[in-house]
Every structure is written in C-alpha cells, then in structure tokens.
C-alpha atoms as a PDB file:
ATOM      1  CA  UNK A   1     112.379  37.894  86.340  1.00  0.00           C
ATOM      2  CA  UNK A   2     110.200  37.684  89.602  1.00  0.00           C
ATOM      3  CA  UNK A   3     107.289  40.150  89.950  1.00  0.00           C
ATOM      4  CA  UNK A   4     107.502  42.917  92.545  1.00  0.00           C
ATOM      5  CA  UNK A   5     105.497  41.957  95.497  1.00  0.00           C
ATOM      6  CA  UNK A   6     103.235  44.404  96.516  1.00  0.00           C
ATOM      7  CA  UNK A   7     103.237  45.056 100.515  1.00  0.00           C
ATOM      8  CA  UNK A   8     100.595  44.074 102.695  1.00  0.00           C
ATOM      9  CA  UNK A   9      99.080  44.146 106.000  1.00  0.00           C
ATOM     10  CA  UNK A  10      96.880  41.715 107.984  1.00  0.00           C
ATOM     11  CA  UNK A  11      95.488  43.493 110.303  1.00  0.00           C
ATOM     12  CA  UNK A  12      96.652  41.574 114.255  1.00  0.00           C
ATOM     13  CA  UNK A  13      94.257  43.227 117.003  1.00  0.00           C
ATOM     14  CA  UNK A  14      91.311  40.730 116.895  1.00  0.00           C
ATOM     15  CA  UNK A  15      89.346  43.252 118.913  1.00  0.00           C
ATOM     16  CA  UNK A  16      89.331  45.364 116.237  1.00  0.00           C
ATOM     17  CA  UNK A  17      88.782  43.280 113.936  1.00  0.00           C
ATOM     18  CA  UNK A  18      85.668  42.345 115.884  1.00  0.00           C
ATOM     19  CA  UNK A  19      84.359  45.747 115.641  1.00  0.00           C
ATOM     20  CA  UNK A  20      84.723  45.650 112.179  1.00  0.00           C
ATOM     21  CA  UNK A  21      83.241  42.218 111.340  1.00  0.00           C
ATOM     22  CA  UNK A  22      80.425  43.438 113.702  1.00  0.00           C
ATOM     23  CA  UNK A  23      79.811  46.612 110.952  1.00  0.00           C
ATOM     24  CA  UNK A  24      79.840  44.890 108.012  1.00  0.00           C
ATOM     25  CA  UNK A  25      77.228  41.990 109.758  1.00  0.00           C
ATOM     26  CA  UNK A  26      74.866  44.952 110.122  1.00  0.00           C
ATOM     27  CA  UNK A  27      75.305  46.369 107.015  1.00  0.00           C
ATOM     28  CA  UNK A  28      75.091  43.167 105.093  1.00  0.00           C
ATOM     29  CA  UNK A  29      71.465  43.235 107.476  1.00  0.00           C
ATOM     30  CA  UNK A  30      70.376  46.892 106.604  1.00  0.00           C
ATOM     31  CA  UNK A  31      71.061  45.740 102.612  1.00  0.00           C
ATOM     32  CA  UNK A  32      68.697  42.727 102.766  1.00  0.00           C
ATOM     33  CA  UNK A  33      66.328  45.174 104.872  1.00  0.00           C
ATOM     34  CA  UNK A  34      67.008  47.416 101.460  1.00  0.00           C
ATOM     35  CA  UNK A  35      66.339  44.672  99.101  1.00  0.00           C
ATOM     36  CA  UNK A  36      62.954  43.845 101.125  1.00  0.00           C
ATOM     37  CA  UNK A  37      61.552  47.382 100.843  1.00  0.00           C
ATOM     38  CA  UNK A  38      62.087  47.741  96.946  1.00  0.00           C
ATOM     39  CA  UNK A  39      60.322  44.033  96.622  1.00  0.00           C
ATOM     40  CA  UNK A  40      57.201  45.889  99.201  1.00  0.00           C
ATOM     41  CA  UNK A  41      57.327  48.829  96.776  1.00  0.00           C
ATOM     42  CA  UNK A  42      58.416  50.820 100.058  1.00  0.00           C
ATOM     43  CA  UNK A  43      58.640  55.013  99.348  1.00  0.00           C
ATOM     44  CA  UNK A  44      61.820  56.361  98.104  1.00  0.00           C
ATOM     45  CA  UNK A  45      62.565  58.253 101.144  1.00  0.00           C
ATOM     46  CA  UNK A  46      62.840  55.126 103.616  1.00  0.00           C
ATOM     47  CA  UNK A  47      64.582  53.431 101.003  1.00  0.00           C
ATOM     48  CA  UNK A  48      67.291  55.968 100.700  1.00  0.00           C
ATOM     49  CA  UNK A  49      67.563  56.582 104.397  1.00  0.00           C
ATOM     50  CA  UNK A  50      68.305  53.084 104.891  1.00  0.00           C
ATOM     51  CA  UNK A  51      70.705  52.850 101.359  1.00  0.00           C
ATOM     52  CA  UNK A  52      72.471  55.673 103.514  1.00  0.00           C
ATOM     53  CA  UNK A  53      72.459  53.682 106.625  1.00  0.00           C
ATOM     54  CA  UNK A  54      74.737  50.704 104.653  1.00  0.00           C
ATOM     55  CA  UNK A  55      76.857  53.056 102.756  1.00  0.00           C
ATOM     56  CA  UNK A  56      78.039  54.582 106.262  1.00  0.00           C
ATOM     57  CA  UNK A  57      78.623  51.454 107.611  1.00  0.00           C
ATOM     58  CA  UNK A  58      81.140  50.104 105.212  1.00  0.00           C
ATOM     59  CA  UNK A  59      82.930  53.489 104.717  1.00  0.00           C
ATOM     60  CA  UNK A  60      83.449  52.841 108.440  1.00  0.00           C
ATOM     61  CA  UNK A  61      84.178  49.641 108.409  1.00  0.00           C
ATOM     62  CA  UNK A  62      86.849  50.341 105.690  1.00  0.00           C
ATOM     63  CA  UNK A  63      88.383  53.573 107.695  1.00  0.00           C
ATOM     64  CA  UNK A  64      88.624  51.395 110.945  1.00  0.00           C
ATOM     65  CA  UNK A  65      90.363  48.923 108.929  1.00  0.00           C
ATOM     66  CA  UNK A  66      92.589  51.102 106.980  1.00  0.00           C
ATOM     67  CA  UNK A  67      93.601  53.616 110.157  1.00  0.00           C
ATOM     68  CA  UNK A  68      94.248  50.364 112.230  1.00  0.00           C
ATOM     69  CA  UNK A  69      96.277  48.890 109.814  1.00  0.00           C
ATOM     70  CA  UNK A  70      97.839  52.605 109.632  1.00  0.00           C
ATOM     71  CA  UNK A  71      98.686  52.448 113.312  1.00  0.00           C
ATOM     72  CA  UNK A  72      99.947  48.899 113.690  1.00  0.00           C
ATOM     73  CA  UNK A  73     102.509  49.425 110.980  1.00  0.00           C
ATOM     74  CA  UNK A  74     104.198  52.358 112.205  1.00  0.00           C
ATOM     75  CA  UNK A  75     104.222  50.930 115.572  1.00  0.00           C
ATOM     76  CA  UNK A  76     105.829  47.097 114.440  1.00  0.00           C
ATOM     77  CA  UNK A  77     108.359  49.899 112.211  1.00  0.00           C
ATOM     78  CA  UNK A  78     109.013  46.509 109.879  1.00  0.00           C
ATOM     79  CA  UNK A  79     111.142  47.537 106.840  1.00  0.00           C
ATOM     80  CA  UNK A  80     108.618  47.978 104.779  1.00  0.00           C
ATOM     81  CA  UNK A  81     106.595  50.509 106.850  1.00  0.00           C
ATOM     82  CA  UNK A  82     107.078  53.546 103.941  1.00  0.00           C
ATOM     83  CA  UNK A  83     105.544  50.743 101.173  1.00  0.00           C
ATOM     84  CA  UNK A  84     102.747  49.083 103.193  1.00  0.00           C
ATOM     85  CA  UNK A  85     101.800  52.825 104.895  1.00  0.00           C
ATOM     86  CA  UNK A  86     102.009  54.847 100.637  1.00  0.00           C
ATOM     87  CA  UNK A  87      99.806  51.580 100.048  1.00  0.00           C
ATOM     88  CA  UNK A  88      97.224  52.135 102.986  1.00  0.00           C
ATOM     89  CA  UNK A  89      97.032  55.715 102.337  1.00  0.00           C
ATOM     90  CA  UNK A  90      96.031  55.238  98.412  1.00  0.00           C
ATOM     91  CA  UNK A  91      93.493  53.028  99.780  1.00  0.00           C
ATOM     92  CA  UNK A  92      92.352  55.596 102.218  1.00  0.00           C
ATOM     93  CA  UNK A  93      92.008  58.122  99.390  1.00  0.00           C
ATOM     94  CA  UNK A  94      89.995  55.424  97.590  1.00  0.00           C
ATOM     95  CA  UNK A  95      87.206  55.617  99.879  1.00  0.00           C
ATOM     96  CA  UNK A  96      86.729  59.719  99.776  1.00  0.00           C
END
C-alpha cells in the first residue's frame, strides 16, 4: 500500500519570492551581527533589540510565504486547493 502524499505548494511569483529571499539574507546578517556582539560581550539590551530584529524578519518572511502560497492556490483552484490551503493554514498557525 502506497503512502498518502501530502499536498504541496511551490510558491510561482519569483517577485515574491525575491522579497522573501531578500528577508531572510538580512536576517541571516542581523544573526551574525548577534553572534558578534555576544563574542564583544555587547549589553543585553542591544543584544536583544537586535535578537528581536531577526525574529521579525523570519516571522515575515514565513507569513509572506505562507499568505502567497495562500493566494496562488485559490486562484490556480487545482483539485487539491481544500488539502494544500488546511495544510498552509496549520502552518500559518505554527508561526503564532
């Protein structure tokens, strides 16, 4: 017996993937900018202002990704649309 495939998106609009390959570039940069402060025995407060800084940029990253994915699917309407959207929405709810 074949396992259930589990449905998927690839997300098509390469401008928006752009933007979101742009966000995680800088937040991969404000993490080594992180990782350079502890090593300078920086203050807590910078540190945490800029450990903020990264969090928000993936979280948006990952909401661009999931709400674009979101709107492609409804608008191709494949026949999996109800699967792939239930499966985009749990990982939307992962992120809150």
């Amino acid at each position: 017996m074949a396992a259930k495939k589990e449905p998927t998106h690839v997300l098509a609009d390469q401008e928006k993937v752009d933007v979101i390959i742009a966000r995680v570039k800088r937040a991969h940069g404000q993490l080594g900018a992180v990782a350079r402060m502890l090593e300078e025995g920086r203050n807590c407060d910078e540190i945490v202002t800029q450990m903020s800084a990264v969090s928000k940029a993936v979280h948006t990253a990952a909401f661009t990704l999931i709400s674009a994915s979101l709107e492609e699917c409804i608008i191709e309407g494949k026949s999996n649309q109800k699967a792939v959207s239930e499966k985009l929405q749990k990982l939307f709810l992962s992120l809150a």
